[in-house]
C-alpha atoms as a PDB file:
ATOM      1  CA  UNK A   1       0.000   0.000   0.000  1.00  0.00           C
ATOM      2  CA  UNK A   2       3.080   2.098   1.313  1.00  0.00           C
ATOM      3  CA  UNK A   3       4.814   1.775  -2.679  1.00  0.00           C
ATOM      4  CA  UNK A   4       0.936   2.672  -4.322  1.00  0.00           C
ATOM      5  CA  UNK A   5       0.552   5.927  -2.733  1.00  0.00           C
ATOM      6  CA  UNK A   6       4.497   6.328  -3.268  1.00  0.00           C
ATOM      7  CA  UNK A   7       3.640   6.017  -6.733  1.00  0.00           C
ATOM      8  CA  UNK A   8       0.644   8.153  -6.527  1.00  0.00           C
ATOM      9  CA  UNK A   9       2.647  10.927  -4.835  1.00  0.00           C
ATOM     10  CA  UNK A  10       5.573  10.916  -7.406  1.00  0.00           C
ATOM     11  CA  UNK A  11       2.895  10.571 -10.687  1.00  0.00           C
ATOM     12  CA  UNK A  12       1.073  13.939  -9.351  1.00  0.00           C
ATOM     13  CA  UNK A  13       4.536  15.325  -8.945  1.00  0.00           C
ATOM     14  CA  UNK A  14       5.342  14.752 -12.535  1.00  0.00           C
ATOM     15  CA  UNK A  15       2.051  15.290 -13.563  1.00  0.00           C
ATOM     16  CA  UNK A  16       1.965  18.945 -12.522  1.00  0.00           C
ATOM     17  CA  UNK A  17       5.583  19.709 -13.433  1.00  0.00           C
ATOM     18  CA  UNK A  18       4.268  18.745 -17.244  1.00  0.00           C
ATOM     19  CA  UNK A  19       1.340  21.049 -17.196  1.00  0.00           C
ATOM     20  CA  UNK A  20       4.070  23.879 -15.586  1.00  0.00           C
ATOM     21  CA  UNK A  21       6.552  23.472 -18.558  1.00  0.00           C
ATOM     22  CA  UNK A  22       3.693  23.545 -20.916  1.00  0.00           C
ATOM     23  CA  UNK A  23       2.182  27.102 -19.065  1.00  0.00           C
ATOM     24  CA  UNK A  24       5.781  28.164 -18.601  1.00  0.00           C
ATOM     25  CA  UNK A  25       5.823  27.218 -22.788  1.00  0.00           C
ATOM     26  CA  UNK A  26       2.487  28.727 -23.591  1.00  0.00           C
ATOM     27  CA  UNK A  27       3.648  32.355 -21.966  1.00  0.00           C
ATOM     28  CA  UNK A  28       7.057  32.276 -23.350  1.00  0.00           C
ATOM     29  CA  UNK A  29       5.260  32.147 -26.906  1.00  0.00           C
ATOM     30  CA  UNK A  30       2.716  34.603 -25.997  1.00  0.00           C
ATOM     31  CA  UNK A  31       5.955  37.314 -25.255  1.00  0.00           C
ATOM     32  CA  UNK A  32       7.818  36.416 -28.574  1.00  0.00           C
ATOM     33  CA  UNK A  33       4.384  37.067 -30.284  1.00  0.00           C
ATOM     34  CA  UNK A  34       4.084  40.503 -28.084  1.00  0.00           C
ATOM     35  CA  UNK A  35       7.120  41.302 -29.140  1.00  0.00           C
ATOM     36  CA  UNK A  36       7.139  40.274 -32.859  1.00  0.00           C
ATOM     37  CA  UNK A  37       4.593  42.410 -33.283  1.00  0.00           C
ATOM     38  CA  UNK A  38       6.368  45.450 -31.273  1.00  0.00           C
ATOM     39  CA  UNK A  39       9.427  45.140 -33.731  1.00  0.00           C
ATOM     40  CA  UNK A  40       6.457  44.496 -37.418  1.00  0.00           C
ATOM     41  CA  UNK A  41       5.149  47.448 -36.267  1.00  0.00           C
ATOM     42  CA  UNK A  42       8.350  49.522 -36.383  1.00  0.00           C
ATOM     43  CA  UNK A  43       9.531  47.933 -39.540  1.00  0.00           C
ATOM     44  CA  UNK A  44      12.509  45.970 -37.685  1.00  0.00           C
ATOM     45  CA  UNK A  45      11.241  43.027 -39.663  1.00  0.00           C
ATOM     46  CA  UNK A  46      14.777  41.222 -39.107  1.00  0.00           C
ATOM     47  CA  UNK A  47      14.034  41.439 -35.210  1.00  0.00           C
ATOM     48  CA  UNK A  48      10.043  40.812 -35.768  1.00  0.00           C
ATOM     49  CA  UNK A  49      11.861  37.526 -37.508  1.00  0.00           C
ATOM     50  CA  UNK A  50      13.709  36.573 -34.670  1.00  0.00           C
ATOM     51  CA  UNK A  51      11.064  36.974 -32.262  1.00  0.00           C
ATOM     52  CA  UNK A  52       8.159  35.353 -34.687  1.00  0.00           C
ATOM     53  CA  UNK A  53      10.943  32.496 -35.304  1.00  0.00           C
ATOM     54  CA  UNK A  54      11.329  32.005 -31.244  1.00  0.00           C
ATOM     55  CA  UNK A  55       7.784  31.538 -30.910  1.00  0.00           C
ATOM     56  CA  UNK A  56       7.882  29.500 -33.987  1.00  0.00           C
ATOM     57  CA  UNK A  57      10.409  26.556 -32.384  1.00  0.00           C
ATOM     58  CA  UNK A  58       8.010  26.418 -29.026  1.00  0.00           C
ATOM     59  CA  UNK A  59       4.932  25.584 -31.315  1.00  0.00           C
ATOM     60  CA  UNK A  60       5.599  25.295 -35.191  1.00  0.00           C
ATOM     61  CA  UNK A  61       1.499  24.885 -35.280  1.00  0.00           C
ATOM     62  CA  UNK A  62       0.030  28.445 -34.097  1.00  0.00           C
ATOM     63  CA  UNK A  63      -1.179  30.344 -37.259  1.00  0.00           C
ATOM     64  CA  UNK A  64      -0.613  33.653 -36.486  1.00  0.00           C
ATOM     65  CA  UNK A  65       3.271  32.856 -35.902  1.00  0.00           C
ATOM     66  CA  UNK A  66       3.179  31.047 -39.637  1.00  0.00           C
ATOM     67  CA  UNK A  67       1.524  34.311 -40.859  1.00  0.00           C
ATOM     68  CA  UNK A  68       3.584  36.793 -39.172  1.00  0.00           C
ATOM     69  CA  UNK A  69       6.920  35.046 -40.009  1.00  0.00           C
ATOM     70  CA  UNK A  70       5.450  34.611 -43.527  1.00  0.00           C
ATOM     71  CA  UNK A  71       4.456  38.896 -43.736  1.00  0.00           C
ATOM     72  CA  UNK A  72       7.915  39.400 -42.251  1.00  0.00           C
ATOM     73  CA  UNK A  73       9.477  37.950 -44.424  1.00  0.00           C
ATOM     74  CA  UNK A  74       7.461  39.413 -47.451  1.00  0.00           C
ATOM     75  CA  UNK A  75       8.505  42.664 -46.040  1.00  0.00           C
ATOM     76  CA  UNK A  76      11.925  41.956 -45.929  1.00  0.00           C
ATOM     77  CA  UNK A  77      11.934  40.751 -49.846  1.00  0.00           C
ATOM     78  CA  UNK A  78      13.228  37.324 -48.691  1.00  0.00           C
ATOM     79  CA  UNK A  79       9.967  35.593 -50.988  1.00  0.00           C
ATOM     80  CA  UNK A  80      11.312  31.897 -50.966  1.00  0.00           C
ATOM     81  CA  UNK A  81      10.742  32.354 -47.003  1.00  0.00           C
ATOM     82  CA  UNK A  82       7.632  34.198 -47.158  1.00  0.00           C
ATOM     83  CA  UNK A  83       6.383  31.431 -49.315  1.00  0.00           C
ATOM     84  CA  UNK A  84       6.998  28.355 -46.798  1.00  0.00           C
ATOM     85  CA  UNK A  85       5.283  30.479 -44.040  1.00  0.00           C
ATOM     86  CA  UNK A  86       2.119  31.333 -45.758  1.00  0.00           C
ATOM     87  CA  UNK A  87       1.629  28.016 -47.169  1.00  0.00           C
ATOM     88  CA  UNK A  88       1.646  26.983 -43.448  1.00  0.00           C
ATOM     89  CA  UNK A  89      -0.395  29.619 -42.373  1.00  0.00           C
ATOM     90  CA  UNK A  90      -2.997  28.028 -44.698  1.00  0.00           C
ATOM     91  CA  UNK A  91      -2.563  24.721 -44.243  1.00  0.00           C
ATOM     92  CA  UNK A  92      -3.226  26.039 -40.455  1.00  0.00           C
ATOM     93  CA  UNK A  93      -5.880  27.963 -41.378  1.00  0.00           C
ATOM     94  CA  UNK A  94      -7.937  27.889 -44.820  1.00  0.00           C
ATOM     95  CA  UNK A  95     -10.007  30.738 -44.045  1.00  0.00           C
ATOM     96  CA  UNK A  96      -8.461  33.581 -43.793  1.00  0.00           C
ATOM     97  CA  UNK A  97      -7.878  35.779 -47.162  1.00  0.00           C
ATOM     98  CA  UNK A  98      -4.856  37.436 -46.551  1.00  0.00           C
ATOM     99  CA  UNK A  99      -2.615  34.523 -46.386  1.00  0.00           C
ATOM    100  CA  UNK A 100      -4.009  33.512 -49.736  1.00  0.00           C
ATOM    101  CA  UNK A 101      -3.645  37.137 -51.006  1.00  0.00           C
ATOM    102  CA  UNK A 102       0.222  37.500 -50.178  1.00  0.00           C
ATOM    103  CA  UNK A 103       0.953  33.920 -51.772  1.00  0.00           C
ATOM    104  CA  UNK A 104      -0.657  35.364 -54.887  1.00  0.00           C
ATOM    105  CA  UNK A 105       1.926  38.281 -54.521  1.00  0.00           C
ATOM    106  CA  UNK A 106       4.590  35.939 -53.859  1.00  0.00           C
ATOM    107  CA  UNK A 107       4.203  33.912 -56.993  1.00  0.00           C
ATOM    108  CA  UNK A 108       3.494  37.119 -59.140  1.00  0.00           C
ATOM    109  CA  UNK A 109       6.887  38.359 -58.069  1.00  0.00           C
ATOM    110  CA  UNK A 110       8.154  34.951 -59.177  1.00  0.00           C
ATOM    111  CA  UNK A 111       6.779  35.675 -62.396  1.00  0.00           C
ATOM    112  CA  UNK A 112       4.087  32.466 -62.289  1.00  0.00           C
ATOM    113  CA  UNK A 113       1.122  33.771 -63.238  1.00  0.00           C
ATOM    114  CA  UNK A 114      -0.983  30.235 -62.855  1.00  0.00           C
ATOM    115  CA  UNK A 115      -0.273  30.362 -59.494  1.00  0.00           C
ATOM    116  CA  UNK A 116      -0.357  33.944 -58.645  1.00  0.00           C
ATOM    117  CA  UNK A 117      -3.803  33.601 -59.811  1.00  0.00           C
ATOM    118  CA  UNK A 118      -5.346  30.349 -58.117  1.00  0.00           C
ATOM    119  CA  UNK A 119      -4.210  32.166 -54.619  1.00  0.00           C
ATOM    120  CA  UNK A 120      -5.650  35.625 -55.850  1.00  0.00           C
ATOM    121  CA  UNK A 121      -8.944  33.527 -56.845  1.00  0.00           C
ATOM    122  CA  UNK A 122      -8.728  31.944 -53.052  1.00  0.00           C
ATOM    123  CA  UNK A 123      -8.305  34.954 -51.769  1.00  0.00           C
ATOM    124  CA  UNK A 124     -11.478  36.504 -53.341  1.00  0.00           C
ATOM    125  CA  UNK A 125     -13.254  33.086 -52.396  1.00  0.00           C
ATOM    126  CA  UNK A 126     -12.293  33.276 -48.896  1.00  0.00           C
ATOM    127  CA  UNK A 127     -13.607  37.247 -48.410  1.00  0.00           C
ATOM    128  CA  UNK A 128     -10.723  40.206 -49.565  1.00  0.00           C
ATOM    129  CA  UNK A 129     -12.322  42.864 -50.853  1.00  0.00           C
ATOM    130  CA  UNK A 130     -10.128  45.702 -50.915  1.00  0.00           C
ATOM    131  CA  UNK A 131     -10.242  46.817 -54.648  1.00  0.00           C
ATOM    132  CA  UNK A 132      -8.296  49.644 -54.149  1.00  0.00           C
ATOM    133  CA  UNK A 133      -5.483  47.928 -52.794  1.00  0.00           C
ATOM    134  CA  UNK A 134      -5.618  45.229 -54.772  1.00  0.00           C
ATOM    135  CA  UNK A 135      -5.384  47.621 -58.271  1.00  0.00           C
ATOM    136  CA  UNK A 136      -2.593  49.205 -57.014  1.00  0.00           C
ATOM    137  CA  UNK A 137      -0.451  46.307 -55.340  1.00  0.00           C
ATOM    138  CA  UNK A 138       3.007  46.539 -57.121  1.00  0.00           C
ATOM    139  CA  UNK A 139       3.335  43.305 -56.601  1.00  0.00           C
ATOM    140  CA  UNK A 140       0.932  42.029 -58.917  1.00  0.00           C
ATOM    141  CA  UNK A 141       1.982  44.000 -61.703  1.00  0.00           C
ATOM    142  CA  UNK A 142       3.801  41.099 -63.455  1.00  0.00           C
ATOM    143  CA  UNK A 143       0.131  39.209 -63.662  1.00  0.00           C
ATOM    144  CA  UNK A 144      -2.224  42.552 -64.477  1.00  0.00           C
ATOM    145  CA  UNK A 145      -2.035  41.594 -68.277  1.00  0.00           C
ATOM    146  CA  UNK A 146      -3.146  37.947 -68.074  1.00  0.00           C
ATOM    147  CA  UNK A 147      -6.468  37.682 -69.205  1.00  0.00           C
ATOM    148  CA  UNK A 148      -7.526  35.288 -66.577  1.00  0.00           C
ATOM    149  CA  UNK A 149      -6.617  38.112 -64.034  1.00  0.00           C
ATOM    150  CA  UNK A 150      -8.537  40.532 -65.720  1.00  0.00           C
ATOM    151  CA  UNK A 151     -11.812  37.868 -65.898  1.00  0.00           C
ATOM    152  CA  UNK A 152     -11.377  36.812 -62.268  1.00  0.00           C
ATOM    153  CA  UNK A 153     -11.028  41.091 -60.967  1.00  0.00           C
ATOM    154  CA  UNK A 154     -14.120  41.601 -63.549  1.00  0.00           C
ATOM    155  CA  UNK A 155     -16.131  38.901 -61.981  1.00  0.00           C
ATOM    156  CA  UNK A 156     -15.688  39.652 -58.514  1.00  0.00           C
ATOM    157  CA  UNK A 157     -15.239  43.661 -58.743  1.00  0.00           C
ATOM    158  CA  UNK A 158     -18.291  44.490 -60.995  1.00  0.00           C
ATOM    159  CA  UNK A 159     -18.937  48.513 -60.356  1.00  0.00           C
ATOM    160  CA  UNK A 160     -21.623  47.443 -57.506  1.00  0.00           C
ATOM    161  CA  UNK A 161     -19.751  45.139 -55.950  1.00  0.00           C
ATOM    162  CA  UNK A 162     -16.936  47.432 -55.279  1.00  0.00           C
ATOM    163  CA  UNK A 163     -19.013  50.025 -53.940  1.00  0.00           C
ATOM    164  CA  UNK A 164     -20.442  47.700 -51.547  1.00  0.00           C
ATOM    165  CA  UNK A 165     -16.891  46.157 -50.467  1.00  0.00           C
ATOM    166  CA  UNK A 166     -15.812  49.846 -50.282  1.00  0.00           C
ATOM    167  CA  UNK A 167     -18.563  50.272 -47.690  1.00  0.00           C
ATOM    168  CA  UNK A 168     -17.740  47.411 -45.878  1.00  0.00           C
ATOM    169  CA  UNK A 169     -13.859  48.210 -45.698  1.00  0.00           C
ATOM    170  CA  UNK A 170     -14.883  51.692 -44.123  1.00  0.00           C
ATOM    171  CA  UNK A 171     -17.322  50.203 -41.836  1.00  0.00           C
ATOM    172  CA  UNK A 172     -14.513  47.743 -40.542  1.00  0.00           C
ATOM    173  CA  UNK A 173     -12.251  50.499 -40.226  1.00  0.00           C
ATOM    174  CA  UNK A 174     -14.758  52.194 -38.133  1.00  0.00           C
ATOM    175  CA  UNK A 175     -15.062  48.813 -35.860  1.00  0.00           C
ATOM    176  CA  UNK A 176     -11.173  48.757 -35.096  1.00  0.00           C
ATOM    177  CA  UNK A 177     -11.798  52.345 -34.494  1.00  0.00           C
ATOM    178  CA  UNK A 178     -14.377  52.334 -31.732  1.00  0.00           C
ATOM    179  CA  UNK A 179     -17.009  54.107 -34.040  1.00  0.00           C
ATOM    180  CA  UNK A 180     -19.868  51.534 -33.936  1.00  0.00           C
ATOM    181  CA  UNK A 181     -22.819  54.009 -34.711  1.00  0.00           C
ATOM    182  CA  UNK A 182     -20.463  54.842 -38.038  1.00  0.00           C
ATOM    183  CA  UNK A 183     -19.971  50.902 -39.175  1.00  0.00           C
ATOM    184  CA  UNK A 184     -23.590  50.069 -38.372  1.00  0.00           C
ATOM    185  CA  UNK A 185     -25.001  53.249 -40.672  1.00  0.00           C
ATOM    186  CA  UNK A 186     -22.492  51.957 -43.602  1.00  0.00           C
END
C-alpha cells in the first residue's frame, strides 16, 4: 500500500511539473508574439523575424506565428521564405484571405502567373475585398495583363460590388476604431 501511494505521490509530482513546462511554454510564446509584433510594427522586420521564429520553435502549429513570419518575411523581400510560411499559415488555417492574397503576390513576383492567380482567386473566395489595394499592389503588376486576371477582378469587382466592399472596408475600419454608430449606418 506504502509503494501505491508512493507512486501516486511521485505521478502527481510529474504530472503537474508537465502542465508547468507547458504554461511556462504557452507564456514564453505569448511574449515572442508581443514582441514580434512590437518590432512588425516599427519595420525591424529582421528582429520581428527573430522573435516570430522564437515563438515558432516552441509551437511550429500556431497560425498567427506562420503568418507573421510569412508577412515578415514578405517585407523583408526574402519571398522563398515568405512562401513556406504562408503556405503553413494556410494549411493552419484555410479561411483567412490574406494569407491567400500575399501567396498570390509571392508567386506574381516569381513571375508564375498560374499560381499567382489560383491564390488571388482563393483569396477573393475566402472574403478580400479591398479593390483599391488590390489595383494598385506593385506586386501584382507582373500578372495585371493575363487575361484570366482581368476575368477573375471583372467577376468579382463588378462597379456594384466594389461600392459595396468599399462600404464594408470603411465600416470595418470604423469597428477597429471604436465608431460603432459609423460601421452600423455603412
Amino acid at each position: 500500500m506504502k509503494n501505491i501511494l508512493r507512486f501516486k505521490r511521485i505521478s502527481l509530482v510529474a504530472i503537474v511539473f508537465f502542465f508547468s513546462l507547458i504554461l511556462a511554454q504557452n507564456s514564453d510564446i505569448e511574449i515572442y508574439i508581443e514582441k514580434g509584433y512590437e518590432y512588425f510594427e516599427s519595420d525591424n522586420f529582421e528582429t520581428a523575424i527573430s522573435f516570430f521564429s522564437k515563438a515558432y520553435d516552441l509551437d511550429e502549429n500556431i497560425y498567427e506565428v506562420n503568418s507573421m513570419l510569412g508577412l515578415s518575411h514578405l517585407y523583408n523581400r526574402n519571398v522563398d521564405a515568405a512562401e513556406i510560411y504562408f503556405l503553413n499559415a494556410v494549411e493552419i488555417d484555410s479561411t483567412i484571405n490574406n494569407d491567400y492574397y500575399n501567396l498570390a503576390c509571392i508567386y506574381a513576383l516569381q513571375s508564375n502567373n498560374d499560381s499567382s492567380i489560383e491564390y488571388l482567386q482563393k483569396a477573393l473566395y475566402w472574403g478580400f475585398i479591398d479593390y483599391k489595394h488590390l489595383i494598385n499592389d506593385s506586386d501584382l503588376d507582373f500578372i495585371r495583363k493575363d487575361k484570366k486576371y482581368n476575368d477573375l477582378i471583372k467577376g468579382y469587382f463588378s462597379n456594384d460590388k466594389r461600392e459595396r466592399n468599399q462600404l464594408l472596408l470603411e465600416a470595418e475600419e470604423s469597428v477597429e476604431n471604436g465608431n460603432y454608430n459609423v460601421a452600423a449606418n455603412k
